[in-house]
C-alpha atoms as a PDB file:
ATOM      1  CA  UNK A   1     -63.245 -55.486 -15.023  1.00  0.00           C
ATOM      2  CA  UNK A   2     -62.030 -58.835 -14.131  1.00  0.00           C
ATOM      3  CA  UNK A   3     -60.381 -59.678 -11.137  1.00  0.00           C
ATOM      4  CA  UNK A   4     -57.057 -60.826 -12.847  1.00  0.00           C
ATOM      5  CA  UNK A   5     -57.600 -57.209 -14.841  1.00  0.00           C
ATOM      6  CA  UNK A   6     -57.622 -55.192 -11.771  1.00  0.00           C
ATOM      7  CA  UNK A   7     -54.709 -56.699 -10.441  1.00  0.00           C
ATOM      8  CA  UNK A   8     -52.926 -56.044 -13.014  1.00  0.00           C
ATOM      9  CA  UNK A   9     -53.852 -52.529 -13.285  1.00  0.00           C
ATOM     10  CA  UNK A  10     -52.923 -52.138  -9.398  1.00  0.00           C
ATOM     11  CA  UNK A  11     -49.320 -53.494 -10.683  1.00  0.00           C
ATOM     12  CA  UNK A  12     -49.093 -51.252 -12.993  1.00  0.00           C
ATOM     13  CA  UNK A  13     -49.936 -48.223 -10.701  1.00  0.00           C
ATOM     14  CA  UNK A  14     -47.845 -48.842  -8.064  1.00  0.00           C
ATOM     15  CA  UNK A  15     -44.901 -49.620 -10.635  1.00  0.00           C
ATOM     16  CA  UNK A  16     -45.616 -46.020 -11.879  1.00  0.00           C
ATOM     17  CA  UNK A  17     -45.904 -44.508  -8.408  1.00  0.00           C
ATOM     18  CA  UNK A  18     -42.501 -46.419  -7.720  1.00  0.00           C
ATOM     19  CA  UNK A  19     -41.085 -44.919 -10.350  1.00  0.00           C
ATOM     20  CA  UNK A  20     -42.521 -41.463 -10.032  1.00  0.00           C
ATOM     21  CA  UNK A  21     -41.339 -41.195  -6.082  1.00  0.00           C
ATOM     22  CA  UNK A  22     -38.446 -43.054  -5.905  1.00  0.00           C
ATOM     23  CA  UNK A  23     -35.308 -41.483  -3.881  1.00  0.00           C
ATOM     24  CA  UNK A  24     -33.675 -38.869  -6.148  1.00  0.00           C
ATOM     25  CA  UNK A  25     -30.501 -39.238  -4.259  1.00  0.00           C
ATOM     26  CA  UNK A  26     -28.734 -41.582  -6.404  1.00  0.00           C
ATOM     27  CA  UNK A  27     -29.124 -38.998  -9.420  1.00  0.00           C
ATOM     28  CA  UNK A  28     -27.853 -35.806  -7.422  1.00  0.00           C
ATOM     29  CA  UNK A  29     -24.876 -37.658  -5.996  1.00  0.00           C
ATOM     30  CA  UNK A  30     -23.983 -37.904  -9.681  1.00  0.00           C
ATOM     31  CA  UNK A  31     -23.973 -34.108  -9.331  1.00  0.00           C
ATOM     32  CA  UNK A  32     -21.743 -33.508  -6.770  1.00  0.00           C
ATOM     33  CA  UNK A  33     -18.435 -32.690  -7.418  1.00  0.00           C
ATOM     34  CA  UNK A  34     -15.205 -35.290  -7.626  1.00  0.00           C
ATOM     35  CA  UNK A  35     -13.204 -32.669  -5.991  1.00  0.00           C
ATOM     36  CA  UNK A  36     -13.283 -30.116  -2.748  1.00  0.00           C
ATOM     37  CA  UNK A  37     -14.200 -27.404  -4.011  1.00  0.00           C
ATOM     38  CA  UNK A  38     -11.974 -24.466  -4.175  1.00  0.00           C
ATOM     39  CA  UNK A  39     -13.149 -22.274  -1.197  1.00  0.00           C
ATOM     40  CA  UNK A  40     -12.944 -25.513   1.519  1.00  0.00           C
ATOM     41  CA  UNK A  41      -9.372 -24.869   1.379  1.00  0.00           C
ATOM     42  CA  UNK A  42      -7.229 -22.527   2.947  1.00  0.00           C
ATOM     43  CA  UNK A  43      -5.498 -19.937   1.254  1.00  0.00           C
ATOM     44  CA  UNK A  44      -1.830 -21.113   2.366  1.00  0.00           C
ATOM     45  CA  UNK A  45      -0.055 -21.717  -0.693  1.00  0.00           C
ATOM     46  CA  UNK A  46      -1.603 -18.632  -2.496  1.00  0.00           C
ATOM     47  CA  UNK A  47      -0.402 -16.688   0.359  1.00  0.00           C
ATOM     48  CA  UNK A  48       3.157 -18.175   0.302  1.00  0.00           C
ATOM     49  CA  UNK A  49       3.046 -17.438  -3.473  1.00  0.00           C
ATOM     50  CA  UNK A  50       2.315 -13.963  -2.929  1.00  0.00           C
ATOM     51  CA  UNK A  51       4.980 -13.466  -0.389  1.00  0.00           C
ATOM     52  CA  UNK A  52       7.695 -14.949  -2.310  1.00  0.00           C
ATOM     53  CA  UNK A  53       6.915 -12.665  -5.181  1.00  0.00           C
ATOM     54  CA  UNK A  54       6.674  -9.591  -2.652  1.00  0.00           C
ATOM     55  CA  UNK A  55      10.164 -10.540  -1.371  1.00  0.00           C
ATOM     56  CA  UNK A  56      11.659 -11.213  -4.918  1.00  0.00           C
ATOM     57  CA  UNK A  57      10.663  -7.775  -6.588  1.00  0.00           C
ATOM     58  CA  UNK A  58      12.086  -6.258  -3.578  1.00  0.00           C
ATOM     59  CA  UNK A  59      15.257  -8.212  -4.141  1.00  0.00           C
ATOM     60  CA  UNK A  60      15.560  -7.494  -7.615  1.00  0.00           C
ATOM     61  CA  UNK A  61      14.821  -3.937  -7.105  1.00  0.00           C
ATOM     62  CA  UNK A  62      11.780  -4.082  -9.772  1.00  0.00           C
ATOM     63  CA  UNK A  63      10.090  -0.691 -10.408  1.00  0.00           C
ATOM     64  CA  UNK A  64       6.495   0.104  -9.203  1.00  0.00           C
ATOM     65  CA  UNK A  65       4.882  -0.145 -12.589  1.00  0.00           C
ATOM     66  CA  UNK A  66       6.401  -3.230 -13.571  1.00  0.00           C
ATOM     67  CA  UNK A  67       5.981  -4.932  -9.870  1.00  0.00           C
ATOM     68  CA  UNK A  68       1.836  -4.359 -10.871  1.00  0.00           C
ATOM     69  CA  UNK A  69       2.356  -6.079 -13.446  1.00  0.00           C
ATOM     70  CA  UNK A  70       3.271  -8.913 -12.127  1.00  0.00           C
ATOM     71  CA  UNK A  71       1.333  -8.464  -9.286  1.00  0.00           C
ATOM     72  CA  UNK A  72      -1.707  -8.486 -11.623  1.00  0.00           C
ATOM     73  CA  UNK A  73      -0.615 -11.780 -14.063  1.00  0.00           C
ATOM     74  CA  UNK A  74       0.345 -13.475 -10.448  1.00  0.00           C
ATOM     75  CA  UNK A  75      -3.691 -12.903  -9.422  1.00  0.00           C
ATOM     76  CA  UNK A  76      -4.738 -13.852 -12.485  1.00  0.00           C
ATOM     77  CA  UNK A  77      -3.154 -17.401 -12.269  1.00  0.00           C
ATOM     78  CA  UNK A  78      -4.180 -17.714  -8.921  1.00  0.00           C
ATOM     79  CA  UNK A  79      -7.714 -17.269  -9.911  1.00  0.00           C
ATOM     80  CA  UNK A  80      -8.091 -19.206 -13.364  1.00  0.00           C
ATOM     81  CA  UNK A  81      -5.818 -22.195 -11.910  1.00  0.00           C
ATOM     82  CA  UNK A  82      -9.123 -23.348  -9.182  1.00  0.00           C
ATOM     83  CA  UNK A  83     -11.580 -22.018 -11.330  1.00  0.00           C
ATOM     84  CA  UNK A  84     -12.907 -24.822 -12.034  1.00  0.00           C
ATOM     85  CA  UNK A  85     -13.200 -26.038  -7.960  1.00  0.00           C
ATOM     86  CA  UNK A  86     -15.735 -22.834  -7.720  1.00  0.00           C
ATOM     87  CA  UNK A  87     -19.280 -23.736  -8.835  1.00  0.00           C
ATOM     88  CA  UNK A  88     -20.643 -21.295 -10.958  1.00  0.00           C
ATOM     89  CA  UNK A  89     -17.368 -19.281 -11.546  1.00  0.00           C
ATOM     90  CA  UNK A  90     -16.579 -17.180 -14.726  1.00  0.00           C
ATOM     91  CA  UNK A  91     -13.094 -17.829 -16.424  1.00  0.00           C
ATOM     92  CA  UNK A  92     -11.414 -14.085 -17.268  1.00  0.00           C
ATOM     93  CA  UNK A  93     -10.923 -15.667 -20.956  1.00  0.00           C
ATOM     94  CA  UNK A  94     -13.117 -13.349 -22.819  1.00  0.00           C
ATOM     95  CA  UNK A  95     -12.657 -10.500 -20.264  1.00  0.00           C
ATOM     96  CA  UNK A  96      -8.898  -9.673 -20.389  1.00  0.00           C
ATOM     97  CA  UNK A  97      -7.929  -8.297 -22.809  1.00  0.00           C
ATOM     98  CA  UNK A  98      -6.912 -11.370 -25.468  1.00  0.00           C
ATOM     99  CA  UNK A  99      -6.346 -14.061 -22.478  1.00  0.00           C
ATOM    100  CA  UNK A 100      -6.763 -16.967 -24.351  1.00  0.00           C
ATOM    101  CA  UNK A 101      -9.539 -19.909 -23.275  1.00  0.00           C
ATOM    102  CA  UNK A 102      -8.094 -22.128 -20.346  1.00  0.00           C
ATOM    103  CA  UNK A 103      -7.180 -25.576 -20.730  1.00  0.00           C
ATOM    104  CA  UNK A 104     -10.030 -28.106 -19.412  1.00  0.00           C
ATOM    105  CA  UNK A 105      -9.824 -30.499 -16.330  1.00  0.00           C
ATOM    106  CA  UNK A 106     -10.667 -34.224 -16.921  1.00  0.00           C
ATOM    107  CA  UNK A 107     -13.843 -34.120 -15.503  1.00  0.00           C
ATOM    108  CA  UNK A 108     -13.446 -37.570 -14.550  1.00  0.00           C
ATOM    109  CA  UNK A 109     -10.490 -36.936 -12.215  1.00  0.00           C
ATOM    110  CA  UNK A 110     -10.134 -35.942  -9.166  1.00  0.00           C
ATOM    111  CA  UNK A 111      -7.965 -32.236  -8.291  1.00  0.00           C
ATOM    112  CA  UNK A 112      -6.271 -30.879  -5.519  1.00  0.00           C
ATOM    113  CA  UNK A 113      -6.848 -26.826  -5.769  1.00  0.00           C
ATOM    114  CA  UNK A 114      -4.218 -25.580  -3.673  1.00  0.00           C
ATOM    115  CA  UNK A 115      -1.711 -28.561  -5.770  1.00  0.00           C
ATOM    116  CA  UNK A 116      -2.679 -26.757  -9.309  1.00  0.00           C
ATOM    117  CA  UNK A 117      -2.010 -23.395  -7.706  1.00  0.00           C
ATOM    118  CA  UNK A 118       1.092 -24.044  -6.802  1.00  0.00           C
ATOM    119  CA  UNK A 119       1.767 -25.734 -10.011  1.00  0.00           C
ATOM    120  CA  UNK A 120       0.143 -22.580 -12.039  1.00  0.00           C
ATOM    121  CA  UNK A 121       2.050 -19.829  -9.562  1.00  0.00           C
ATOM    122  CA  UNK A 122       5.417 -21.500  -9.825  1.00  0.00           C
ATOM    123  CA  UNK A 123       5.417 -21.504 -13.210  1.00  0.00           C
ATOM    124  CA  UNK A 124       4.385 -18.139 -13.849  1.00  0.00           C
ATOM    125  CA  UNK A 125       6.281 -16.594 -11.651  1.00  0.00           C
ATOM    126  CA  UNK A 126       9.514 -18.416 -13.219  1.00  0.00           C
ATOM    127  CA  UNK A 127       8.404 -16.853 -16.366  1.00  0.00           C
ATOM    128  CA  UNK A 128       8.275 -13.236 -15.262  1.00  0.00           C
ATOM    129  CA  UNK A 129      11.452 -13.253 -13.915  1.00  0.00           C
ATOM    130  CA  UNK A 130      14.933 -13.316 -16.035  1.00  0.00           C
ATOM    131  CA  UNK A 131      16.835 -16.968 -16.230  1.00  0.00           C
ATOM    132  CA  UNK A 132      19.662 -15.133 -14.706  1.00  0.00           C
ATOM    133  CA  UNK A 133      17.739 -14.514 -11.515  1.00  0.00           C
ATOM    134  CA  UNK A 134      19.527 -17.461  -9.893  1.00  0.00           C
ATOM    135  CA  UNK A 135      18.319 -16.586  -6.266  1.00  0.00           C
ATOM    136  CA  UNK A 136      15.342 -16.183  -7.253  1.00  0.00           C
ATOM    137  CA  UNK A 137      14.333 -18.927  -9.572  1.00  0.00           C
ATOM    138  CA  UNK A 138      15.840 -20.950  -6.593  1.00  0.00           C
ATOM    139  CA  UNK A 139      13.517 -19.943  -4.417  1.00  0.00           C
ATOM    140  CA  UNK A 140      10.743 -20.529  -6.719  1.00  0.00           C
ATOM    141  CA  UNK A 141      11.703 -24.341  -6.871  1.00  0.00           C
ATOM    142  CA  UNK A 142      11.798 -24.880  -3.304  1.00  0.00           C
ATOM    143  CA  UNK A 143       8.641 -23.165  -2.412  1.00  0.00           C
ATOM    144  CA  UNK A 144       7.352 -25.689  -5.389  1.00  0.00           C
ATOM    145  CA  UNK A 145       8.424 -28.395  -4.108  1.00  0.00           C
ATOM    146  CA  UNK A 146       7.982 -27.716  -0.390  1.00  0.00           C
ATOM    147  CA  UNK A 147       4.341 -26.695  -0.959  1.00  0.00           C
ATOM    148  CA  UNK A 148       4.076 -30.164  -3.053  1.00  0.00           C
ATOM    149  CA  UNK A 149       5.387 -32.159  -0.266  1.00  0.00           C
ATOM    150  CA  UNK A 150       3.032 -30.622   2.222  1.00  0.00           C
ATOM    151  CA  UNK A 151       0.333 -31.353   0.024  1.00  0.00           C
ATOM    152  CA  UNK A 152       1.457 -34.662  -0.441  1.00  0.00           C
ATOM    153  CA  UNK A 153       1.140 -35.431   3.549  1.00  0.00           C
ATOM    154  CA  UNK A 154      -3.131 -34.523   2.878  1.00  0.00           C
ATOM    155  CA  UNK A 155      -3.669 -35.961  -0.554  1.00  0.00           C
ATOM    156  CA  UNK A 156      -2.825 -39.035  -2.325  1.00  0.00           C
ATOM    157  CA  UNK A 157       0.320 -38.630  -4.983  1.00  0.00           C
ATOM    158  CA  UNK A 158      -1.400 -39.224  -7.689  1.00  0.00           C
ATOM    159  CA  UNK A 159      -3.998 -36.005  -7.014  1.00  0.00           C
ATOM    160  CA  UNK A 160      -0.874 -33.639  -6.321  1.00  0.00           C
ATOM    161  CA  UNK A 161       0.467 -34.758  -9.441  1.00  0.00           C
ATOM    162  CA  UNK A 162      -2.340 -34.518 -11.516  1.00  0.00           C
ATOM    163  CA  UNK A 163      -3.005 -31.405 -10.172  1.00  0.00           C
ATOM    164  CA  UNK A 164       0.070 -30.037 -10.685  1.00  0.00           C
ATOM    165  CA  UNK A 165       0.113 -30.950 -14.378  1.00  0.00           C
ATOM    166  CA  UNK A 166      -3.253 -28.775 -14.701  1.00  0.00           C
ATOM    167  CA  UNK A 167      -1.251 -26.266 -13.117  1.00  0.00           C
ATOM    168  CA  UNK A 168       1.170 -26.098 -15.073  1.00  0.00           C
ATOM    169  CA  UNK A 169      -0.769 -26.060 -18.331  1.00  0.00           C
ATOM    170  CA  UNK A 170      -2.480 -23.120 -17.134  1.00  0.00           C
ATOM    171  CA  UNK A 171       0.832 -21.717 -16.325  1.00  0.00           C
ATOM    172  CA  UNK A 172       2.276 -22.250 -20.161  1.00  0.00           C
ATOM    173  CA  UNK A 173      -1.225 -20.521 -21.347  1.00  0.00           C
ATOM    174  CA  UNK A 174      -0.840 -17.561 -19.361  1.00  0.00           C
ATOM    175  CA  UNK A 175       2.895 -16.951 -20.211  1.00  0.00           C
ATOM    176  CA  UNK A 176       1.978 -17.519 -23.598  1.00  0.00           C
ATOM    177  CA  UNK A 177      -0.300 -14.290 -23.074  1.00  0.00           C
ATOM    178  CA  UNK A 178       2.401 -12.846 -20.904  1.00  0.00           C
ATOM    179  CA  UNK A 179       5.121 -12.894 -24.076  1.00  0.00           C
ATOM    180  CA  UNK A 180       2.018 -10.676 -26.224  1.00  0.00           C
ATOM    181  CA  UNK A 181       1.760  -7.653 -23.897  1.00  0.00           C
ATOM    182  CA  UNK A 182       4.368  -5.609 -25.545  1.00  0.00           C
ATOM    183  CA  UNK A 183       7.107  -5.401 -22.232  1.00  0.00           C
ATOM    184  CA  UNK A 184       9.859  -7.369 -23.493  1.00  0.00           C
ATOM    185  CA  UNK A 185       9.717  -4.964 -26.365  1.00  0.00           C
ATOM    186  CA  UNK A 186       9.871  -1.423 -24.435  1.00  0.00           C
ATOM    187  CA  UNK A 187      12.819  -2.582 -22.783  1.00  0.00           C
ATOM    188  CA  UNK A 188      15.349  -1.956 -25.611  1.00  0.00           C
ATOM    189  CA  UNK A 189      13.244   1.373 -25.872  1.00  0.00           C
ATOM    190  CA  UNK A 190      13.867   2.069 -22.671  1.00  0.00           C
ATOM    191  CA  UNK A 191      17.476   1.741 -22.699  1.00  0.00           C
ATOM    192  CA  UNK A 192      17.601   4.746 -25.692  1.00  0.00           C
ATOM    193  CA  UNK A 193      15.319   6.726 -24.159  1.00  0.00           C
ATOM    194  CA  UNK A 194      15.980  10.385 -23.858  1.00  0.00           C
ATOM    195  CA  UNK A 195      13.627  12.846 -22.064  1.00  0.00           C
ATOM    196  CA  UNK A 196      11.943  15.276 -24.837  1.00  0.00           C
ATOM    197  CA  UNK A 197      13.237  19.055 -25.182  1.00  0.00           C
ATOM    198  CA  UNK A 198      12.372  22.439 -26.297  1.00  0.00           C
ATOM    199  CA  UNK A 199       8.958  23.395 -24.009  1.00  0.00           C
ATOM    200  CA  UNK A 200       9.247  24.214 -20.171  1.00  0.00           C
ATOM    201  CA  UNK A 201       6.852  21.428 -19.184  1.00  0.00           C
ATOM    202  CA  UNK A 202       8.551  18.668 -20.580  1.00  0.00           C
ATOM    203  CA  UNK A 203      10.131  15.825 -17.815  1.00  0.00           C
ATOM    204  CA  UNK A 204      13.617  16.638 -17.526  1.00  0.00           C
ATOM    205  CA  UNK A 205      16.386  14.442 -15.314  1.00  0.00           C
ATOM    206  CA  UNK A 206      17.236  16.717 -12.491  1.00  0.00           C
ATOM    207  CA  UNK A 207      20.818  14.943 -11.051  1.00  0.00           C
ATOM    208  CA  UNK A 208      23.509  12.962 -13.212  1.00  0.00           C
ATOM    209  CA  UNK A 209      22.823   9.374 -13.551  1.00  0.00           C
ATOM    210  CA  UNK A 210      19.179   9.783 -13.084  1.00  0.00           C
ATOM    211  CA  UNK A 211      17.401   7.193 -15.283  1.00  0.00           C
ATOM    212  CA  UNK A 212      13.577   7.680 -16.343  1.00  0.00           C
ATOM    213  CA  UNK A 213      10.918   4.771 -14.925  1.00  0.00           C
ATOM    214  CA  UNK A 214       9.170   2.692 -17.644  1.00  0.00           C
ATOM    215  CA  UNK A 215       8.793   5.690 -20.419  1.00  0.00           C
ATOM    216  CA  UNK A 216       7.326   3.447 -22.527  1.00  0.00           C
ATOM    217  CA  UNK A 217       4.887   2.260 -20.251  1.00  0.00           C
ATOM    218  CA  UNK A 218       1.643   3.467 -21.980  1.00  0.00           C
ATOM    219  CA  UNK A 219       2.429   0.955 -24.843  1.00  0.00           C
ATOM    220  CA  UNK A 220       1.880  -2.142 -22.477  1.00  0.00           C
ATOM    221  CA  UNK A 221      -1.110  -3.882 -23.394  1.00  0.00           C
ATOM    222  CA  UNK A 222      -3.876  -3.522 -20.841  1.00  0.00           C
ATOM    223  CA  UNK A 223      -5.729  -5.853 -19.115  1.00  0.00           C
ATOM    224  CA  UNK A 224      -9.163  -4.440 -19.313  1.00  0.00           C
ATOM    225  CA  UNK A 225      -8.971  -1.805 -21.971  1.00  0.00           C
ATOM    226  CA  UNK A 226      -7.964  -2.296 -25.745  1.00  0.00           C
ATOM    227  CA  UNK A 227      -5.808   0.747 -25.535  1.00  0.00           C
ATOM    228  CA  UNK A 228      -4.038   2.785 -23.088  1.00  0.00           C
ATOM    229  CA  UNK A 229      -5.225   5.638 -24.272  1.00  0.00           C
ATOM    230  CA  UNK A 230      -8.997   4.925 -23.937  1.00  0.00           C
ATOM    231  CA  UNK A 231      -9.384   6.754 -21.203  1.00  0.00           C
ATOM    232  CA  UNK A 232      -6.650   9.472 -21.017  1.00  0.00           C
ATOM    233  CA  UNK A 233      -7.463  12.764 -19.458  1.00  0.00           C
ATOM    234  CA  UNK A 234      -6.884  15.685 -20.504  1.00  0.00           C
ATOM    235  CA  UNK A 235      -4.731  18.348 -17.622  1.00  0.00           C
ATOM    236  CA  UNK A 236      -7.169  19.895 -15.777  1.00  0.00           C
ATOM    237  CA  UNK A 237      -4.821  23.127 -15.187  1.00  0.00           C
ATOM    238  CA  UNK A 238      -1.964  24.424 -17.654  1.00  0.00           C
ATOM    239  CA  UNK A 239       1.453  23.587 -16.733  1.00  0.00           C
ATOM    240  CA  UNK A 240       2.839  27.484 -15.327  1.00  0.00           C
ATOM    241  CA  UNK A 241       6.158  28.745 -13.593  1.00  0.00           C
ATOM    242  CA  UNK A 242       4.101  31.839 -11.915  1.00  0.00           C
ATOM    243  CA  UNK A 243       4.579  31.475  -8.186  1.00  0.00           C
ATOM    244  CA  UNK A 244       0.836  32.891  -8.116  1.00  0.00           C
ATOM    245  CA  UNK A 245      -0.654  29.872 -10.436  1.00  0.00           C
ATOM    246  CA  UNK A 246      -2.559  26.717  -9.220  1.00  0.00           C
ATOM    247  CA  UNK A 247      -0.120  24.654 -10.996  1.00  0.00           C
ATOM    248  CA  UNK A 248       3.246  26.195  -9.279  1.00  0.00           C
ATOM    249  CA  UNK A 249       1.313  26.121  -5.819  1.00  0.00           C
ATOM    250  CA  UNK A 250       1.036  22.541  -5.992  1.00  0.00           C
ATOM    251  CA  UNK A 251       4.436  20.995  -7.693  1.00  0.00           C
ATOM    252  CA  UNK A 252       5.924  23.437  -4.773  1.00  0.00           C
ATOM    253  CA  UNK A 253       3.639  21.690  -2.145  1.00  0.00           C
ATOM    254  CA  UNK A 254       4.942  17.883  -3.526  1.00  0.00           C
ATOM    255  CA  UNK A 255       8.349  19.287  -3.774  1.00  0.00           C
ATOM    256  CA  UNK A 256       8.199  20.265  -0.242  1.00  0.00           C
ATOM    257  CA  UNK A 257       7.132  16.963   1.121  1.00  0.00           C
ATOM    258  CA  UNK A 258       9.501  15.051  -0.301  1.00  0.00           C
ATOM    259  CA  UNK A 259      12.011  17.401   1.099  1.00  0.00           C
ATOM    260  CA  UNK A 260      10.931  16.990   4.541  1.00  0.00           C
ATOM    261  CA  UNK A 261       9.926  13.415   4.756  1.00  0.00           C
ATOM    262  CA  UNK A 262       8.771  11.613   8.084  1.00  0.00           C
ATOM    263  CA  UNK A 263      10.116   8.310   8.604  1.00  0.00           C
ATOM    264  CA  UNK A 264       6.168   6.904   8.604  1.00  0.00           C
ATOM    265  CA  UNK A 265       5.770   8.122   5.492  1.00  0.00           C
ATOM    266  CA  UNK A 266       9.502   6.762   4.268  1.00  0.00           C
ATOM    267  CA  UNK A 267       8.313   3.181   5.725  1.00  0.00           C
ATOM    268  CA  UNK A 268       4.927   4.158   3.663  1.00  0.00           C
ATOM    269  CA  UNK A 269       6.685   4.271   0.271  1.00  0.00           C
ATOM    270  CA  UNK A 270       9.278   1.678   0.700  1.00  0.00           C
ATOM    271  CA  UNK A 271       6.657  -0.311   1.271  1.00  0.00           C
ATOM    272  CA  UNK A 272       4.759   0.003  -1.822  1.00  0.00           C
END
């Protein structure tokens, strides 16, 4: 082989071995992620969130079974508006029951997480409250807005906004779901609701004015299962009025605790 020949073979090799060894750097960086991820941040304005909605079923005097509800569709948001700031996460499109597939983040952008939950919360929660909730909706837009401003102080303006656009679409999606589970419907069915007759273990109202809570309730859709009734159990003792049965020995038992009530266990169920 020449002289000139080997030479240029050399070239060639160390070209390849360039090439083959080179820093990978460059090519991961393109990997990383625009944004923070989700779990860098605090959990501030989720918590906020959460609090307000505490403090407005209170104030509204919403039932237990329709405060989990909301309760429930208030995590949900939560969850699906950073889902995309948590590598590897799993949307619950596709798990809950008919939730619809997310709207997509430009995934040339940059997004503030905590900015698109508070976008995604505040509109949800608007939803699942009446328009003629005027405290409350009031509340909703100042806990908006103060959360935006705060955010606004760590990020630039245009990343809250954007953010809070993404937010909001997520929002409209999941109200959209919301408006499908069947409760706006049972409330006209509650309203004309009267408690069943003519057997001995049937519900019955036991003082004037006494109204029954959520009736209906088994026709809500569920979140997990594709009907209420999926998994309903059947009694595992016969209703009875014999003082000696199973059955009277334990209505009498709840009867007498609520009769006698400490105040730790009043604070216990005003609480929840």
């Amino acid at each position: 082989m020449s002289s000139i020949k080997r030479k240029n073979w050399l070239l060639f090799m160390v070209l390849a071995l360039f090439v083959l060894i080179r820093p990978v750097a460059p090519a991961l960086a393109q990997d990383e992620p625009l944004s923070v991820l989700a779990a860098e941040h605090d959990a501030d304005v989720n918590v906020k969130w959460m609090q307000l909605l505490y403090d407005r079923i209170q104030a509204e005097k919403i039932s237990a079974p329709a405060a989990s509800r909301l309760y429930a569709y208030a995590g949900i948001t939560a969850y699906q508006s950073v889902l995309p700031g948590i590598p590897e996460g799993i949307s619950l499109s596709g798990q809950l029951t008919e939730l619809p597939d997310m709207p997509q983040i430009d995934a040339e952008a940059v997004y503030d997480w905590p900015s698109s939950a508070n976008g995604a919360l505040a509109t949800v929660i608007a939803g699942l409250f009446p328009g003629d909730a005027a405290d409350t909706q009031q509340a909703i837009t100042a806990l908006r807005d103060s959360q935006t401003k705060a955010r606004e102080r760590e990020v630039d303006a245009d990343v809250v906004e954007r953010s809070l656009d993404y937010g909001d679409l997520i929002g409209d999606t999941i109200l959209e779901w919301v408006s499908t589970d069947n409760f706006a419907e049972t409330r006209a069915m509650n309203a004309d609701y009267t408690p069943a007759t003519g057997d001995p273990s049937y519900w019955v109202y036991t003082a004037d004015g006494m109204k029954a809570v959520e009736p209906y309730w088994g026709q809500i859709r569920p979140f997990a299962l594709y009907y209420a009734d999926a998994c309903a159990q059947k009694h595992n003792m016969e209703f009875s009025s014999d003082p000696d049965s199973a059955f009277y020995a334990q209505a009498l038992e709840v009867k007498t605790t609520g009769d006698n009530l400490t105040p730790w266990q009043k604070d216990t169920a005003r609480f929840w």
